[in-house]
N, C-alpha and C. Protein backbone atom coordinates (compact mmCIF):
# COMPACT_ATOMS: atom_id res chain seq x y z
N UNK A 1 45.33 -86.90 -55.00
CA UNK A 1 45.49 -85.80 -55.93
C UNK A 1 46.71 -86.08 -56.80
N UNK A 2 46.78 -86.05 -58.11
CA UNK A 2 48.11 -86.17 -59.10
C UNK A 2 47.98 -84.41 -59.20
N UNK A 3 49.35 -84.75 -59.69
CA UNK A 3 50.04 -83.79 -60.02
C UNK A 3 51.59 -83.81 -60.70
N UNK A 4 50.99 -82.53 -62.27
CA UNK A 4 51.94 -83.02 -62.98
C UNK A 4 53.94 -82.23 -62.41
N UNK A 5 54.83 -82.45 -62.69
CA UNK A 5 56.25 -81.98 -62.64
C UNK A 5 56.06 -80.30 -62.83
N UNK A 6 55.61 -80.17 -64.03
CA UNK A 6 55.74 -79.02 -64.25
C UNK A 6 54.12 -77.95 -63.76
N UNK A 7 53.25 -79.12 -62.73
CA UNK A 7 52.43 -77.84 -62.02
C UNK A 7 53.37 -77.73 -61.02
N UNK A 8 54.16 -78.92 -60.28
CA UNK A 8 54.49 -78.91 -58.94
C UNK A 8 55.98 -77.51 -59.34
N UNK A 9 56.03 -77.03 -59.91
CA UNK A 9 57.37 -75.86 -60.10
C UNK A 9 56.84 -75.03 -59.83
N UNK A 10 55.46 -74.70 -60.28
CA UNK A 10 54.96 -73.19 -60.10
C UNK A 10 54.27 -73.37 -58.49
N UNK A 11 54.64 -74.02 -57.92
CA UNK A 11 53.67 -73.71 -56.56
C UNK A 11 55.08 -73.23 -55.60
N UNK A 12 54.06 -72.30 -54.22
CA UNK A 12 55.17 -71.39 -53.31
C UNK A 12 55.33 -72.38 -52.27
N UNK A 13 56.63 -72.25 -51.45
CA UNK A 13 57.11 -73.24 -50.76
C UNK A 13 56.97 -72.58 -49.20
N UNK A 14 56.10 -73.07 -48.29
CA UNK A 14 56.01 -72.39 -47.18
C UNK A 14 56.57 -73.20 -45.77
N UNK A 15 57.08 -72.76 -45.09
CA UNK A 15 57.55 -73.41 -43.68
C UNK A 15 56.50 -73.36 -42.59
N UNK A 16 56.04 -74.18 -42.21
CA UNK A 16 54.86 -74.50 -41.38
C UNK A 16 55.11 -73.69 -40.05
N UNK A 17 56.21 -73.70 -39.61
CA UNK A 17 56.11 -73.29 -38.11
C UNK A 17 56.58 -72.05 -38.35
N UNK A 18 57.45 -71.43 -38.90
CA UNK A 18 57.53 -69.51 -38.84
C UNK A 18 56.69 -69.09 -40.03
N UNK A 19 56.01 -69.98 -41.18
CA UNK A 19 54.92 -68.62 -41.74
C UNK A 19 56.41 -68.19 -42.77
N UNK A 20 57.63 -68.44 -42.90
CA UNK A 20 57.93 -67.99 -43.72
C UNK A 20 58.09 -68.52 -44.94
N UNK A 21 57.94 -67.72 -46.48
CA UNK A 21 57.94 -67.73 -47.54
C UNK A 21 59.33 -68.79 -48.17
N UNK A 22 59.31 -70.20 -48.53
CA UNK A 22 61.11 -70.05 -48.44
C UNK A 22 61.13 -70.14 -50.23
N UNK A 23 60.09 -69.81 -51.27
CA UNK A 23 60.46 -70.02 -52.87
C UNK A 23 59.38 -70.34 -53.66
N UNK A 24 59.81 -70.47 -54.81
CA UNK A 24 59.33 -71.15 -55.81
C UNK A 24 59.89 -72.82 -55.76
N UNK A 25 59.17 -73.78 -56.25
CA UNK A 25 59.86 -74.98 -56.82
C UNK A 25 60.64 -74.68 -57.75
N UNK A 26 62.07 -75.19 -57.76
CA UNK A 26 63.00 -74.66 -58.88
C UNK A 26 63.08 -75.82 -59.80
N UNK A 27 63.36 -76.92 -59.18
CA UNK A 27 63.82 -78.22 -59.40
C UNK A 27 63.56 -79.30 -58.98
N UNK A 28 63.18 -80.73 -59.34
CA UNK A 28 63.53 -81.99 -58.50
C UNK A 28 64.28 -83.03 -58.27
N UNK A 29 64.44 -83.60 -57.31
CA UNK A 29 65.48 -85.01 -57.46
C UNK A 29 64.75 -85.79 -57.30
N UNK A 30 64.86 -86.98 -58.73
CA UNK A 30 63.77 -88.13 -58.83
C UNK A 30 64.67 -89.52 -58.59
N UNK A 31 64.26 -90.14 -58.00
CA UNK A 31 64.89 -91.53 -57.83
C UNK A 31 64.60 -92.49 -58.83
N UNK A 32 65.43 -92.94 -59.55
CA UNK A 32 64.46 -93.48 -61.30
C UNK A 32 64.60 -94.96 -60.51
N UNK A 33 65.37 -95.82 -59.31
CA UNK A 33 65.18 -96.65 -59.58
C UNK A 33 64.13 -97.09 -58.93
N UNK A 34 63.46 -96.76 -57.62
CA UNK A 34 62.43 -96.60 -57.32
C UNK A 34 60.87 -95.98 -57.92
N UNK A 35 61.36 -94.66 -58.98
CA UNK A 35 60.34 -94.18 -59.57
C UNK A 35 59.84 -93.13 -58.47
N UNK A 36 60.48 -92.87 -57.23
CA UNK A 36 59.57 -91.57 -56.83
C UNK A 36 60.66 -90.45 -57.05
N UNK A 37 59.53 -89.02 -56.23
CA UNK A 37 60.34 -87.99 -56.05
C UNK A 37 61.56 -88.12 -54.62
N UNK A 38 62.74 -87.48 -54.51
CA UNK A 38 63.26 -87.75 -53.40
C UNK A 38 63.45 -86.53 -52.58
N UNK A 39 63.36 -85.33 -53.12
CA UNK A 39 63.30 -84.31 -52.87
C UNK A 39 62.99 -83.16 -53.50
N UNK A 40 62.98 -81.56 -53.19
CA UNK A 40 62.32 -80.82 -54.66
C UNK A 40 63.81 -79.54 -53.86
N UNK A 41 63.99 -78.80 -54.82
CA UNK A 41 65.12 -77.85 -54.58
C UNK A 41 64.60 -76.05 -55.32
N UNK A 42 64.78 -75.42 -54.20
CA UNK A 42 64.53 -74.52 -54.71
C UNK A 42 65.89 -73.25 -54.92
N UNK A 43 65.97 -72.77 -55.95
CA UNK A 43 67.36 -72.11 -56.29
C UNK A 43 67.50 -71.05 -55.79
N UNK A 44 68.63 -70.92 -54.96
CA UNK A 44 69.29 -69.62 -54.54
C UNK A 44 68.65 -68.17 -54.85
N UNK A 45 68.48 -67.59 -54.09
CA UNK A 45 68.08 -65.79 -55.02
C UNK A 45 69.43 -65.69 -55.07
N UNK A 46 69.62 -64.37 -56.06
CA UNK A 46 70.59 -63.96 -56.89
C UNK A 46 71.25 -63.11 -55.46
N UNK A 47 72.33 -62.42 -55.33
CA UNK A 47 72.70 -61.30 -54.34
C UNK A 47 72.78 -60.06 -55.09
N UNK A 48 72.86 -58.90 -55.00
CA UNK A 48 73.04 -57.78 -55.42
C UNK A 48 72.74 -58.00 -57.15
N UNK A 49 71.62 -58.20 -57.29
CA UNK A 49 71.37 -58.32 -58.81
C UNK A 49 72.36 -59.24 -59.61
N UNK A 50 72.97 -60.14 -58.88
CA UNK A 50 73.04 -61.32 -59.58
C UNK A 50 74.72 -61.14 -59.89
N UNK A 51 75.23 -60.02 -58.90
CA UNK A 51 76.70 -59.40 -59.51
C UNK A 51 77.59 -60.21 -58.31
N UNK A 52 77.16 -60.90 -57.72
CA UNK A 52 77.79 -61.32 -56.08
C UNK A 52 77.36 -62.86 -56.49
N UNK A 53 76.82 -63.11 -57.31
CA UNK A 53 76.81 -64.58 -56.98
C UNK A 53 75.30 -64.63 -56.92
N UNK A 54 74.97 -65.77 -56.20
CA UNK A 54 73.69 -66.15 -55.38
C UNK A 54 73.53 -67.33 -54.39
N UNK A 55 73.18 -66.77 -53.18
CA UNK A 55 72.53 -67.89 -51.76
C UNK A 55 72.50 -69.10 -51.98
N UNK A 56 72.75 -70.54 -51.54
CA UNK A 56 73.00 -71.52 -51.91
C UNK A 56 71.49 -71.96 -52.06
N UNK A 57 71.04 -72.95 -52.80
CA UNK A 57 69.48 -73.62 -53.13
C UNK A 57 69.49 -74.10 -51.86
N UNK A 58 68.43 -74.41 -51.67
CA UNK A 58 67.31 -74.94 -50.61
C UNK A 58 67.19 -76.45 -51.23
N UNK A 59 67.33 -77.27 -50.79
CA UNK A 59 66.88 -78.74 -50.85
C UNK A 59 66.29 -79.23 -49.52
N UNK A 60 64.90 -79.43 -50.31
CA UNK A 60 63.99 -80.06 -49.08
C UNK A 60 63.69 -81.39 -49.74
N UNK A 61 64.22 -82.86 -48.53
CA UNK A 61 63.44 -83.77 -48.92
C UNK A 61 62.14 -83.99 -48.96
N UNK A 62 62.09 -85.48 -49.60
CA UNK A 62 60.25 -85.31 -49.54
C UNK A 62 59.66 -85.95 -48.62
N UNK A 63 60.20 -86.40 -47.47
CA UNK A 63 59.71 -86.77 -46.08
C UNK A 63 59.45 -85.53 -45.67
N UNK A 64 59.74 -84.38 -45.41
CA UNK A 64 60.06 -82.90 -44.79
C UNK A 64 58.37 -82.29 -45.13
N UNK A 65 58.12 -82.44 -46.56
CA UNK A 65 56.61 -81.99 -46.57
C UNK A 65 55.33 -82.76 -45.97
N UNK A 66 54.63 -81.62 -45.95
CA UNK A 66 53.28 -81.85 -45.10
C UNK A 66 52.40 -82.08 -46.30
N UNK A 67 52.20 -81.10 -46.61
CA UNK A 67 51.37 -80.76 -47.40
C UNK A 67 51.55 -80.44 -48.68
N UNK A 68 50.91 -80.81 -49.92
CA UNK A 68 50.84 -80.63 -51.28
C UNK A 68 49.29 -79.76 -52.19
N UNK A 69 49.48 -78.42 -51.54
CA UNK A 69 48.13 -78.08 -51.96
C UNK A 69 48.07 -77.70 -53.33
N UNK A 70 47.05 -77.04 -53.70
CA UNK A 70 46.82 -76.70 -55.45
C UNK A 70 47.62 -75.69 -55.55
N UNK A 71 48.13 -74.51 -54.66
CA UNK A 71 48.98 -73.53 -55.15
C UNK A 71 50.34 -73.42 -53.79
N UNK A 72 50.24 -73.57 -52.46
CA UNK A 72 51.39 -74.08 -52.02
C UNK A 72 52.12 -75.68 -51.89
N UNK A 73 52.97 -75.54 -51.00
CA UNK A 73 53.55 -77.16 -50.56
C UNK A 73 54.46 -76.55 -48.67
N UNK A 74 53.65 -77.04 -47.82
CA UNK A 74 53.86 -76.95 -46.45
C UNK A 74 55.16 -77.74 -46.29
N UNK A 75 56.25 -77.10 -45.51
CA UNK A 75 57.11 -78.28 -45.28
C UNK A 75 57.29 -78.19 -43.77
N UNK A 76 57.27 -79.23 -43.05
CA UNK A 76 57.94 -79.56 -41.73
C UNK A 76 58.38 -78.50 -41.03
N UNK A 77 58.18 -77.70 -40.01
CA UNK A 77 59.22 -77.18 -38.90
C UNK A 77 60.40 -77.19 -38.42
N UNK A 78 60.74 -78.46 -38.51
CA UNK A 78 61.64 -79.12 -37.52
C UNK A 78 63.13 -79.31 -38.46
N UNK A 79 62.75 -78.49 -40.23
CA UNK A 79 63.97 -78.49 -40.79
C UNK A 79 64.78 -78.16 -40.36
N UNK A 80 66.11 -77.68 -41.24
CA UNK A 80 67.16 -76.66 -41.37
C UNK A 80 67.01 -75.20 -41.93
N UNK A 81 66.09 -75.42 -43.08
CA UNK A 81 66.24 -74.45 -44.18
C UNK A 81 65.01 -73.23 -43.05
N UNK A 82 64.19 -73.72 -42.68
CA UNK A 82 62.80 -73.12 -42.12
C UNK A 82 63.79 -72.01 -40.74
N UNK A 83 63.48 -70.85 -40.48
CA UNK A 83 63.94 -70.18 -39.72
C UNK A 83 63.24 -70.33 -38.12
């Protein structure tokens, strides 16, 4: 399956073993000298409407995912970020 940069942003980011929700794709880190992806990052929510700051991003490498479907991307259990 290809898939372009800017479908892989709009898909939801799910943690395989708790079922929980962890984002949107915000961002990626591409390795230019290799040519792949190395990881995808998803950005902080805001805190109190954005007046406190916001939660640090989520960076999941791209060993960590399972799965790359048409509207999610499964990642690993056995992260950090996954509760």
């Amino acid at each position: 399956m290809f898939c372009r940069i800017e479908e892989l942003r709009h898909k939801q980011v799910v943690c395989v073993d708790s079922g929980d929700v962890l984002g949107f794709v915000s961002d990626i880190e591409f390795d230019s000298k290799n040519g792949k992806i190395s990881s995808i990052v998803i950005f902080g929510k805001p805190r109190i409407f954005g007046l406190f700051g916001k939660y640090e991003d989520i960076v999941i490498p791209w060993d960590n995912i399972e799965v790359v479907g048409a509207e999610t991307i499964l990642v690993k259990n056995n992260t950090s970020f996954c509760k």
